[in-house]
C-alpha atoms as a PDB file:
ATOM      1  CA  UNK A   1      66.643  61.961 -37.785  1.00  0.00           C
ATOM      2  CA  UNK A   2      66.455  60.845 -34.174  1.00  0.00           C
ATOM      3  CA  UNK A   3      66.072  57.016 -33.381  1.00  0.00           C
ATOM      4  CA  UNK A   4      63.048  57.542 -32.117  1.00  0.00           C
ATOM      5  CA  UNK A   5      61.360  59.395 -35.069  1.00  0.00           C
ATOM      6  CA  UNK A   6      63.671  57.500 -37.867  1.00  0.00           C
ATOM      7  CA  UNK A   7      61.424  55.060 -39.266  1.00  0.00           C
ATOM      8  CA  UNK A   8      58.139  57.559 -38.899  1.00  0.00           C
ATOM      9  CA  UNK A   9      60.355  59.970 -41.112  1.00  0.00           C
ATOM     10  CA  UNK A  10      61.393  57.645 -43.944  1.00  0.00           C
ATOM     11  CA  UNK A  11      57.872  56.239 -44.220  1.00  0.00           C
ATOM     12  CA  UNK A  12      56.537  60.014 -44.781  1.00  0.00           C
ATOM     13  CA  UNK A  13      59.221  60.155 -47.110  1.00  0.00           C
ATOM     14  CA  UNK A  14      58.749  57.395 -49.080  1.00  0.00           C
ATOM     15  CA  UNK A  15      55.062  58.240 -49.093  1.00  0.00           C
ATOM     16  CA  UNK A  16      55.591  61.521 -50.791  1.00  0.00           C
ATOM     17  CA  UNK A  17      57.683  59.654 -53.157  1.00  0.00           C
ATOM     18  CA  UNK A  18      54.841  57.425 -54.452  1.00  0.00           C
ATOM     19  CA  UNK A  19      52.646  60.439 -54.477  1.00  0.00           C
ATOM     20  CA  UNK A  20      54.642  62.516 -56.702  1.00  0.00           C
ATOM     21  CA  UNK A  21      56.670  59.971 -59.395  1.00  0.00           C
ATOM     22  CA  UNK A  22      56.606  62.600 -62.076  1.00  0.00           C
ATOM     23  CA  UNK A  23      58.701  64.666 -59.539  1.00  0.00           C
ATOM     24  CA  UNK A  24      60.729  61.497 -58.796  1.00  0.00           C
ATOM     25  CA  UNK A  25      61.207  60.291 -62.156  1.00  0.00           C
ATOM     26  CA  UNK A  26      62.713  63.687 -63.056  1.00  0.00           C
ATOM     27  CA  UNK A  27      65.002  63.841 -60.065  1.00  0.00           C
ATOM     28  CA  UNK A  28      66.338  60.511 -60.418  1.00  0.00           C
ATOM     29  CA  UNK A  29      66.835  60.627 -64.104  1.00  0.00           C
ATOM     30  CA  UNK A  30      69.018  63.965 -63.531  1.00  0.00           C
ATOM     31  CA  UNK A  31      71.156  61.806 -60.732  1.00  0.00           C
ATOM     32  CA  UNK A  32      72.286  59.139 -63.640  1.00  0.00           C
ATOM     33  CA  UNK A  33      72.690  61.919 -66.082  1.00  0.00           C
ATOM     34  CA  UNK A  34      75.368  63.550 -63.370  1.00  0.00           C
ATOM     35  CA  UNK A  35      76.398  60.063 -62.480  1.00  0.00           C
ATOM     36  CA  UNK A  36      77.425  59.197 -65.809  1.00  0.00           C
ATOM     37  CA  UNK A  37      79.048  62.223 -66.672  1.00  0.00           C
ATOM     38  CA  UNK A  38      81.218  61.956 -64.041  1.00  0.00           C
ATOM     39  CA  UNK A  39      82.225  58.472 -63.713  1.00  0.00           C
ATOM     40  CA  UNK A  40      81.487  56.673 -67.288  1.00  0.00           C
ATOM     41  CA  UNK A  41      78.474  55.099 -68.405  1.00  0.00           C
ATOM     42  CA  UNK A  42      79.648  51.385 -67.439  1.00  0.00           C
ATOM     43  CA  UNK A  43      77.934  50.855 -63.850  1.00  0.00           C
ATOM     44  CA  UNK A  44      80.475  48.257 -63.260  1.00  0.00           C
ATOM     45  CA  UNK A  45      83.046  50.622 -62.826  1.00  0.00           C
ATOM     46  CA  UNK A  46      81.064  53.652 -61.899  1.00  0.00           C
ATOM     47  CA  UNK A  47      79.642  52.993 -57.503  1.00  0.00           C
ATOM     48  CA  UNK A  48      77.597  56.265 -58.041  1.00  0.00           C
ATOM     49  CA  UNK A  49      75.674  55.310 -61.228  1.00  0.00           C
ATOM     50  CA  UNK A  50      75.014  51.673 -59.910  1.00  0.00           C
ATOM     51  CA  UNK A  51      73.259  53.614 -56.845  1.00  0.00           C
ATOM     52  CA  UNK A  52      71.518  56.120 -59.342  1.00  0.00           C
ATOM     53  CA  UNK A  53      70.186  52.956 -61.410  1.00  0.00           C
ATOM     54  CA  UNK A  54      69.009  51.414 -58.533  1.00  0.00           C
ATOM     55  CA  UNK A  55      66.933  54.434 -57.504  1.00  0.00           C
ATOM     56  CA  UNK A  56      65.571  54.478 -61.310  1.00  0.00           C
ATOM     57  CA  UNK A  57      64.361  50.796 -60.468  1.00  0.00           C
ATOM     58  CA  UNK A  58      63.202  51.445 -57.248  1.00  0.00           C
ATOM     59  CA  UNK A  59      61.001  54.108 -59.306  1.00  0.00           C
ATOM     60  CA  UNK A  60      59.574  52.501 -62.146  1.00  0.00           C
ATOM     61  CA  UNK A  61      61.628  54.735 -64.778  1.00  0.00           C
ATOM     62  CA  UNK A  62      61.102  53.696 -67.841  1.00  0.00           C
ATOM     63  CA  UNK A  63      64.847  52.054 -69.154  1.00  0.00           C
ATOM     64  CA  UNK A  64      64.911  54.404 -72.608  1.00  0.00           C
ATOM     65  CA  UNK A  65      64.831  57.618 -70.555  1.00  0.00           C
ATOM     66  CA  UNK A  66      67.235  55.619 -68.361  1.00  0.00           C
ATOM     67  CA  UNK A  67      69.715  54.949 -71.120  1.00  0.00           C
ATOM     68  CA  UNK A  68      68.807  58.258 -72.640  1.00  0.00           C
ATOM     69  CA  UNK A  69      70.563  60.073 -69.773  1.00  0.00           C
ATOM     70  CA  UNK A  70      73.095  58.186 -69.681  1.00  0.00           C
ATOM     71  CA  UNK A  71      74.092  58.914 -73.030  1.00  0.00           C
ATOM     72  CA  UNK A  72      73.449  62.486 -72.309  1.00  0.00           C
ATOM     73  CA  UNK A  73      76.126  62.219 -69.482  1.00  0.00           C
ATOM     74  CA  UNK A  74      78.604  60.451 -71.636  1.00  0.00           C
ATOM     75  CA  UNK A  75      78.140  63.265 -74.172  1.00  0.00           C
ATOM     76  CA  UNK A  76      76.405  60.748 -76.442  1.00  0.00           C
ATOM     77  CA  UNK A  77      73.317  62.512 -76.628  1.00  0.00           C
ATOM     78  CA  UNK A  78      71.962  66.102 -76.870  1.00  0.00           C
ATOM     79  CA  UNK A  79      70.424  67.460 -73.055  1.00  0.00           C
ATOM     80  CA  UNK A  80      71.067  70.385 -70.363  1.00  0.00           C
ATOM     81  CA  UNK A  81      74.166  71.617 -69.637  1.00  0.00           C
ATOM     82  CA  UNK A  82      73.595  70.309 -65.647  1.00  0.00           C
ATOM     83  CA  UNK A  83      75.725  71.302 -63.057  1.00  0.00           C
ATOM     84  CA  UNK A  84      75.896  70.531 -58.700  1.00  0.00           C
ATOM     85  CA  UNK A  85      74.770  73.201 -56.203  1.00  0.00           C
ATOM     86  CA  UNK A  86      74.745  72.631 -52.521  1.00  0.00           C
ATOM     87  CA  UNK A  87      73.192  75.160 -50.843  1.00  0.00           C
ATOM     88  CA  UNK A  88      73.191  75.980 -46.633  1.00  0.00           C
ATOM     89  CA  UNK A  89      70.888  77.283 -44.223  1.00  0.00           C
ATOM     90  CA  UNK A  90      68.942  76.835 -41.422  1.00  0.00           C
ATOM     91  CA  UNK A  91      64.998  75.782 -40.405  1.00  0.00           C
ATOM     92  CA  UNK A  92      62.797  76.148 -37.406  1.00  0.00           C
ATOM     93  CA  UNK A  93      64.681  76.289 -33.998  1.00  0.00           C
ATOM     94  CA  UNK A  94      68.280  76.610 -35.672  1.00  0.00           C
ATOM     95  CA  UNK A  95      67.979  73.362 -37.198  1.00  0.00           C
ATOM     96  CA  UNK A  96      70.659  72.802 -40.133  1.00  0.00           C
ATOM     97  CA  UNK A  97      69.874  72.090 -43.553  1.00  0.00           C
ATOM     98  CA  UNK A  98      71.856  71.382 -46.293  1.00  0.00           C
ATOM     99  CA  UNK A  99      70.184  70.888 -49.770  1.00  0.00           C
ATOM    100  CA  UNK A 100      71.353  69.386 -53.043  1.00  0.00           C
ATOM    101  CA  UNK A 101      70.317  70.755 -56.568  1.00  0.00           C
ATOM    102  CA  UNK A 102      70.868  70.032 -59.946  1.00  0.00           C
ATOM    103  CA  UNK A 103      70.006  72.749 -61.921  1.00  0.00           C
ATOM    104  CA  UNK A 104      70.811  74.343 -65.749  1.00  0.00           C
ATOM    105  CA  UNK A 105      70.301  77.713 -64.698  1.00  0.00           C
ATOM    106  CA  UNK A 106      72.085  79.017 -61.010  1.00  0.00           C
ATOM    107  CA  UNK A 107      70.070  82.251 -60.663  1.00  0.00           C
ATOM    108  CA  UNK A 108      66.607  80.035 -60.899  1.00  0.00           C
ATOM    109  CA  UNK A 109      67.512  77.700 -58.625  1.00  0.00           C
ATOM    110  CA  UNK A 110      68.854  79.785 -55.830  1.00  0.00           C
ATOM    111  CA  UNK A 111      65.962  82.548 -56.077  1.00  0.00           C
ATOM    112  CA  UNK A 112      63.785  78.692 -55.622  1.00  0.00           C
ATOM    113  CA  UNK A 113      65.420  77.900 -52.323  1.00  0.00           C
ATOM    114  CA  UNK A 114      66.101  81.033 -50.664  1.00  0.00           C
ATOM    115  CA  UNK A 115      62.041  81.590 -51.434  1.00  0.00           C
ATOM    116  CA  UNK A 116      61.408  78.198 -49.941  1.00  0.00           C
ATOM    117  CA  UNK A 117      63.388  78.845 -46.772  1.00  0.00           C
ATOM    118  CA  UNK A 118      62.242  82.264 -46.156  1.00  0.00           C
ATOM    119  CA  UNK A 119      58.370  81.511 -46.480  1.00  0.00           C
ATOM    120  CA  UNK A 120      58.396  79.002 -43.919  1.00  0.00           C
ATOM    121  CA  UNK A 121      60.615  80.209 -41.610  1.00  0.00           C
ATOM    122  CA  UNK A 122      64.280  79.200 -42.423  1.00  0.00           C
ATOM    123  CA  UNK A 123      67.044  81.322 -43.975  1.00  0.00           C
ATOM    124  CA  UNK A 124      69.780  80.557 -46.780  1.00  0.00           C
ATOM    125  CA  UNK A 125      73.312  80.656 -45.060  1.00  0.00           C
ATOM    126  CA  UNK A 126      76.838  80.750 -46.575  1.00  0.00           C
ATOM    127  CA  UNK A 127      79.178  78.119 -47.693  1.00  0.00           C
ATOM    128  CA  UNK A 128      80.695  76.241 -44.431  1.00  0.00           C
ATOM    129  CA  UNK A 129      77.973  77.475 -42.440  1.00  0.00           C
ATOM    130  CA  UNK A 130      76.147  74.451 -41.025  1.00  0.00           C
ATOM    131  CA  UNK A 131      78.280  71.554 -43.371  1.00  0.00           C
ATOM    132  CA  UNK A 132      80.220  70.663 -40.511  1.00  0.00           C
ATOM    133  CA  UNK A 133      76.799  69.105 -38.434  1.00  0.00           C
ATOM    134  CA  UNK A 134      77.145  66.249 -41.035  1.00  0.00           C
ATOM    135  CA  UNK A 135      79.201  62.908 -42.340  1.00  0.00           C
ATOM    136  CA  UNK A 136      79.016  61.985 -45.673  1.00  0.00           C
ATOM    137  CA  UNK A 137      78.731  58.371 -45.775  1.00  0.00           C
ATOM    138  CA  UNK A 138      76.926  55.184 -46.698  1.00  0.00           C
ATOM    139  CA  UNK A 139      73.701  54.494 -45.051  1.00  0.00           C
ATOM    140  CA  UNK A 140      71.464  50.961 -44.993  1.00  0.00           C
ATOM    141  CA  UNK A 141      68.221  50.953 -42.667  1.00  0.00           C
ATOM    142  CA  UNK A 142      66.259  48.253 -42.089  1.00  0.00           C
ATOM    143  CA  UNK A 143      63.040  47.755 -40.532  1.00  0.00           C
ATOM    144  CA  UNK A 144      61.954  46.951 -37.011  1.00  0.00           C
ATOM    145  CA  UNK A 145      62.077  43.273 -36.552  1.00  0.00           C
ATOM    146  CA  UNK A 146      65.123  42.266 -38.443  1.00  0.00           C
ATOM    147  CA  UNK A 147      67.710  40.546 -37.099  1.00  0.00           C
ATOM    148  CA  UNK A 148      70.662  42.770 -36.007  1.00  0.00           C
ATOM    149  CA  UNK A 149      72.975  39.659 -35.253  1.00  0.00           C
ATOM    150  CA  UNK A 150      72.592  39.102 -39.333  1.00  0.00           C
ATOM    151  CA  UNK A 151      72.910  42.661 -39.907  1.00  0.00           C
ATOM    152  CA  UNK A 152      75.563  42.879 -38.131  1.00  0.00           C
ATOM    153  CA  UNK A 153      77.771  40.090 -39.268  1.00  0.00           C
ATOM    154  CA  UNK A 154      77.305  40.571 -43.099  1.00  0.00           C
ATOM    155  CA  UNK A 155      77.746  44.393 -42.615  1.00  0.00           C
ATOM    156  CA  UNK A 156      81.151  44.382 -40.395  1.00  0.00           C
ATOM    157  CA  UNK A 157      82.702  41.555 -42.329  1.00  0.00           C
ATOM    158  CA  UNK A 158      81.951  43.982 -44.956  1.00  0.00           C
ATOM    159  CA  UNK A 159      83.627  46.930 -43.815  1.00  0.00           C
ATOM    160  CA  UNK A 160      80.884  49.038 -42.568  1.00  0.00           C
ATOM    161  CA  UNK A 161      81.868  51.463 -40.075  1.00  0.00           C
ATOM    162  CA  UNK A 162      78.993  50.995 -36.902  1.00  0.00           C
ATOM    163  CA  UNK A 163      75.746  49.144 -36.707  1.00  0.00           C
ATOM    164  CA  UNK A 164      72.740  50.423 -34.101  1.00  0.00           C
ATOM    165  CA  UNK A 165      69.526  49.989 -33.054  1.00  0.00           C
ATOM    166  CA  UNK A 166      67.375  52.688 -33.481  1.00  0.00           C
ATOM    167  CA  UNK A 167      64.723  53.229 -30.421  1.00  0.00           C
ATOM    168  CA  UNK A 168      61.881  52.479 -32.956  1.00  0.00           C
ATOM    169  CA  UNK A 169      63.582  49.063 -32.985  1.00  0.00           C
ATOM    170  CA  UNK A 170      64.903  50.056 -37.256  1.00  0.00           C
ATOM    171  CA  UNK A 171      68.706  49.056 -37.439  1.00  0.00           C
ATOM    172  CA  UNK A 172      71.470  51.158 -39.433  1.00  0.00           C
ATOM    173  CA  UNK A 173      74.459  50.539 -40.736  1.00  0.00           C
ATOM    174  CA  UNK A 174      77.018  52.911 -41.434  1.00  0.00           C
ATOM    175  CA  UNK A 175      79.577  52.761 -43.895  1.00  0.00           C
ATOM    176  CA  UNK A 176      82.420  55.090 -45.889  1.00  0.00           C
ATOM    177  CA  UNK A 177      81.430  56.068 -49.017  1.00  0.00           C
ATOM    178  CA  UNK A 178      83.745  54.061 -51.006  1.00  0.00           C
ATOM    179  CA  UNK A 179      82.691  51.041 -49.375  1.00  0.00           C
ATOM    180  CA  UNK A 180      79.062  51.208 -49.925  1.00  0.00           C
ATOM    181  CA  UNK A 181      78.909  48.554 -52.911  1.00  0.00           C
ATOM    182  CA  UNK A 182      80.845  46.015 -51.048  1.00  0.00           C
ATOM    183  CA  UNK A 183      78.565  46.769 -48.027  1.00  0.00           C
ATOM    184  CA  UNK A 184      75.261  46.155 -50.162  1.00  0.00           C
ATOM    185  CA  UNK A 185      76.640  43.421 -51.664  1.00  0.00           C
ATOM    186  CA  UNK A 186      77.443  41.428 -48.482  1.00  0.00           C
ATOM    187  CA  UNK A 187      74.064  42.535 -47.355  1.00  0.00           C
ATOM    188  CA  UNK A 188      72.353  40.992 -50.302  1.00  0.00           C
ATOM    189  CA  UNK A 189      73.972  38.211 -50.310  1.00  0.00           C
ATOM    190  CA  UNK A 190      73.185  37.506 -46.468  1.00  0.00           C
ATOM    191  CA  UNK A 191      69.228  37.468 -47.492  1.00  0.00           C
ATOM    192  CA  UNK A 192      68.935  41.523 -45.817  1.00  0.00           C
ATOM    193  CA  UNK A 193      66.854  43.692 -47.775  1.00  0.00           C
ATOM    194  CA  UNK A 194      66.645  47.457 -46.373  1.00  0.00           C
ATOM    195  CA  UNK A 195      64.375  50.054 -46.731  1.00  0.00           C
ATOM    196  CA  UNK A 196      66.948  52.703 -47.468  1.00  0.00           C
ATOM    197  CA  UNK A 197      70.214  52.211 -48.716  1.00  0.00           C
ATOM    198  CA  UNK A 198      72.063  55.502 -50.131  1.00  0.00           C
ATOM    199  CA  UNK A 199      74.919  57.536 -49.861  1.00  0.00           C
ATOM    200  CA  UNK A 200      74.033  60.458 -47.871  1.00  0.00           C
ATOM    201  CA  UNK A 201      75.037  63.132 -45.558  1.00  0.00           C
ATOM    202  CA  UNK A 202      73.981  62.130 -42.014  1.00  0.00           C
ATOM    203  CA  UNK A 203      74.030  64.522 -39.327  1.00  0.00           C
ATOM    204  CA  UNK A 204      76.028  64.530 -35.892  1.00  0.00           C
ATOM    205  CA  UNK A 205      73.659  66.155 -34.053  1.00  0.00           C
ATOM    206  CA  UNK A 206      70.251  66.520 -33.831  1.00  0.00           C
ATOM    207  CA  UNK A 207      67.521  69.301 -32.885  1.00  0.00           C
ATOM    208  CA  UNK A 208      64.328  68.095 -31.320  1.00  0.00           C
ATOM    209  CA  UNK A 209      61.224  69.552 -32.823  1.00  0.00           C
ATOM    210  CA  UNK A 210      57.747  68.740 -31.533  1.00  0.00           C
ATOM    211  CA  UNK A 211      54.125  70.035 -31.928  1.00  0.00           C
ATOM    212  CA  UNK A 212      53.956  72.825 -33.981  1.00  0.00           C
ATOM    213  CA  UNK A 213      57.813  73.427 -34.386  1.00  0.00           C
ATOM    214  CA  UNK A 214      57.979  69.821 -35.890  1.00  0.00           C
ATOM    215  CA  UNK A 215      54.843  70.874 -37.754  1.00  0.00           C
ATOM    216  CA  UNK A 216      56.502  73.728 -39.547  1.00  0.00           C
ATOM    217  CA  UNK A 217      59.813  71.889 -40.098  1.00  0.00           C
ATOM    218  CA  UNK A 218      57.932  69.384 -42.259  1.00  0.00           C
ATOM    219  CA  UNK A 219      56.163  71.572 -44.091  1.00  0.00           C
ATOM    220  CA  UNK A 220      59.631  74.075 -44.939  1.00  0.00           C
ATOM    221  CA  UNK A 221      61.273  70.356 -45.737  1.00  0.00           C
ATOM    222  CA  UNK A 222      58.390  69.172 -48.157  1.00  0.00           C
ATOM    223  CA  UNK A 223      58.767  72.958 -49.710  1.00  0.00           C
ATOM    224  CA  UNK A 224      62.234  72.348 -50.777  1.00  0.00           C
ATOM    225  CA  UNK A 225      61.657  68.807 -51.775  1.00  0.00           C
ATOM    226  CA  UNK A 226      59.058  70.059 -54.132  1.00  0.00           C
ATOM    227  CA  UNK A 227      61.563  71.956 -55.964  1.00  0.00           C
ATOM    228  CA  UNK A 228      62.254  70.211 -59.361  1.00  0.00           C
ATOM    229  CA  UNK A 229      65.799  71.196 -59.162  1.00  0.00           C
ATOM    230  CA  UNK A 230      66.522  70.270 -55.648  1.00  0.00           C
ATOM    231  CA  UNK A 231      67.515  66.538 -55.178  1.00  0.00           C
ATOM    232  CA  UNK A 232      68.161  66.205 -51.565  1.00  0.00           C
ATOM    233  CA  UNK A 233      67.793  67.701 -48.680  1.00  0.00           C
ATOM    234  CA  UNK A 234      69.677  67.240 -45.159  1.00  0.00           C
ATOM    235  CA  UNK A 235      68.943  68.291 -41.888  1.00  0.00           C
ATOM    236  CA  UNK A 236      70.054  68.001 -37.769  1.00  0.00           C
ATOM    237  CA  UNK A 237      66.455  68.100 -37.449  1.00  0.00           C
ATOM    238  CA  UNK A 238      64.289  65.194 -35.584  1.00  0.00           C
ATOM    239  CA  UNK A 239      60.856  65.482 -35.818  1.00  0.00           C
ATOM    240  CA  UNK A 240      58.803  63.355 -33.183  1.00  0.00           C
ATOM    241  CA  UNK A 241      55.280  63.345 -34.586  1.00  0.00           C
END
């Protein structure tokens, strides 16, 4: 999102979080299931399923469904067959989006989001369409009123790639995706808690949406993020309330 509208648009987000944990629970449970399977059930040698356990903290899930999913991703333990979608398209005013699913049955799941787009005014494009708009990478941000000389020192010794100053006064850090734990770590240790901290895909540029445009943006947005087997979505779009 824009500088300007980045902290308005992960408070909405995590608001909707809190409102709908059974949602959460569910999404975040799937995300160490797929981290595990993937990488090994040992956190200590698997950056993606630290991050995933870290979510199921941040989210009150209970640690027996947590270990239960991990031992369904290890092969441990009987659960869906699961598999990674990524899906393109595009929102109000040509605005990219790129959403994430994890899903046990393709045809469900794409009939989902294509319905989602479509009733609020987006479309489903193809593969490649709008992916190159983002970075993949690590991103930390913390609120206005932290100290961006700390930030900045803990997060470049680190290896992070850029640190700014949002307009709203919030401050990011940017990192690879390989060097997200270190980044945390140095973070942590420096005293510097932030309000996000994820591996995501951030875009390069950005479409400006206000009044009713940005109206009907959130609304397609929340439509897809309602979707139980959606479990992130992307987009260029900045939404100034």
């Amino acid at each position: 999102m824009a500088g300007h509208s980045k902290w308005a648009n992960i408070q909405h987000r995590k608001n909707r979080q809190d409102a709908k944990r059974g949602s959460l629970w569910t999404k975040v449970i799937r995300e160490v299931q797929i981290a595990a399977r993937d990488g090994g059930g040992d956190p200590a040698m698997n950056a993606r399923l630290r991050l995933a356990l870290d979510k199921a903290r941040l989210a009150n899930v209970p640690k027996d469904k947590v270990n239960a999913a991990i031992a369904r991703g290890t092969g441990k333990g009987e659960g869906q067959n699961l598999e990674e979608i990524r899906y393109e398209g595009y929102g109000i005013g040509g605005a990219a989006i790129m959403i994430d699913c994890v899903t046990d049955n393709r045809t469900r799941t794409v009939a989902d989001v294509r319905h989602a787009l479509s009733k609020n005014g987006g479309n489903l494009g193809t593969d490649g369409s709008v992916a190159f708009n983002f970075r993949h990478c690590g991103q930390f941000v913390f609120a206005p009123g932290t100290s961006e000389d700390r930030v900045m020192e803990a997060a470049l010794d680190a290896g992070a790639d850029d640190v700014t100053t949002n307009e709203d006064g919030s401050i990011e850090v940017i990192c690879a995706p390989a060097d997200f734990g270190a980044v945390q770590e140095a973070l942590a240790k420096a005293g510097l808690k932030p309000e996000v901290a994820e591996v995501t895909m951030k875009p390069l540029t950005e479409t400006l949406l206000t009044g009713e445009d940005g109206q009907r943006m959130q609304k397609l947005l929340d439509a897809l993020d309602d979707l139980d087997d959606v479990q992130a979505v992307y987009t260029t779009a900045a939404i100034e309330a």
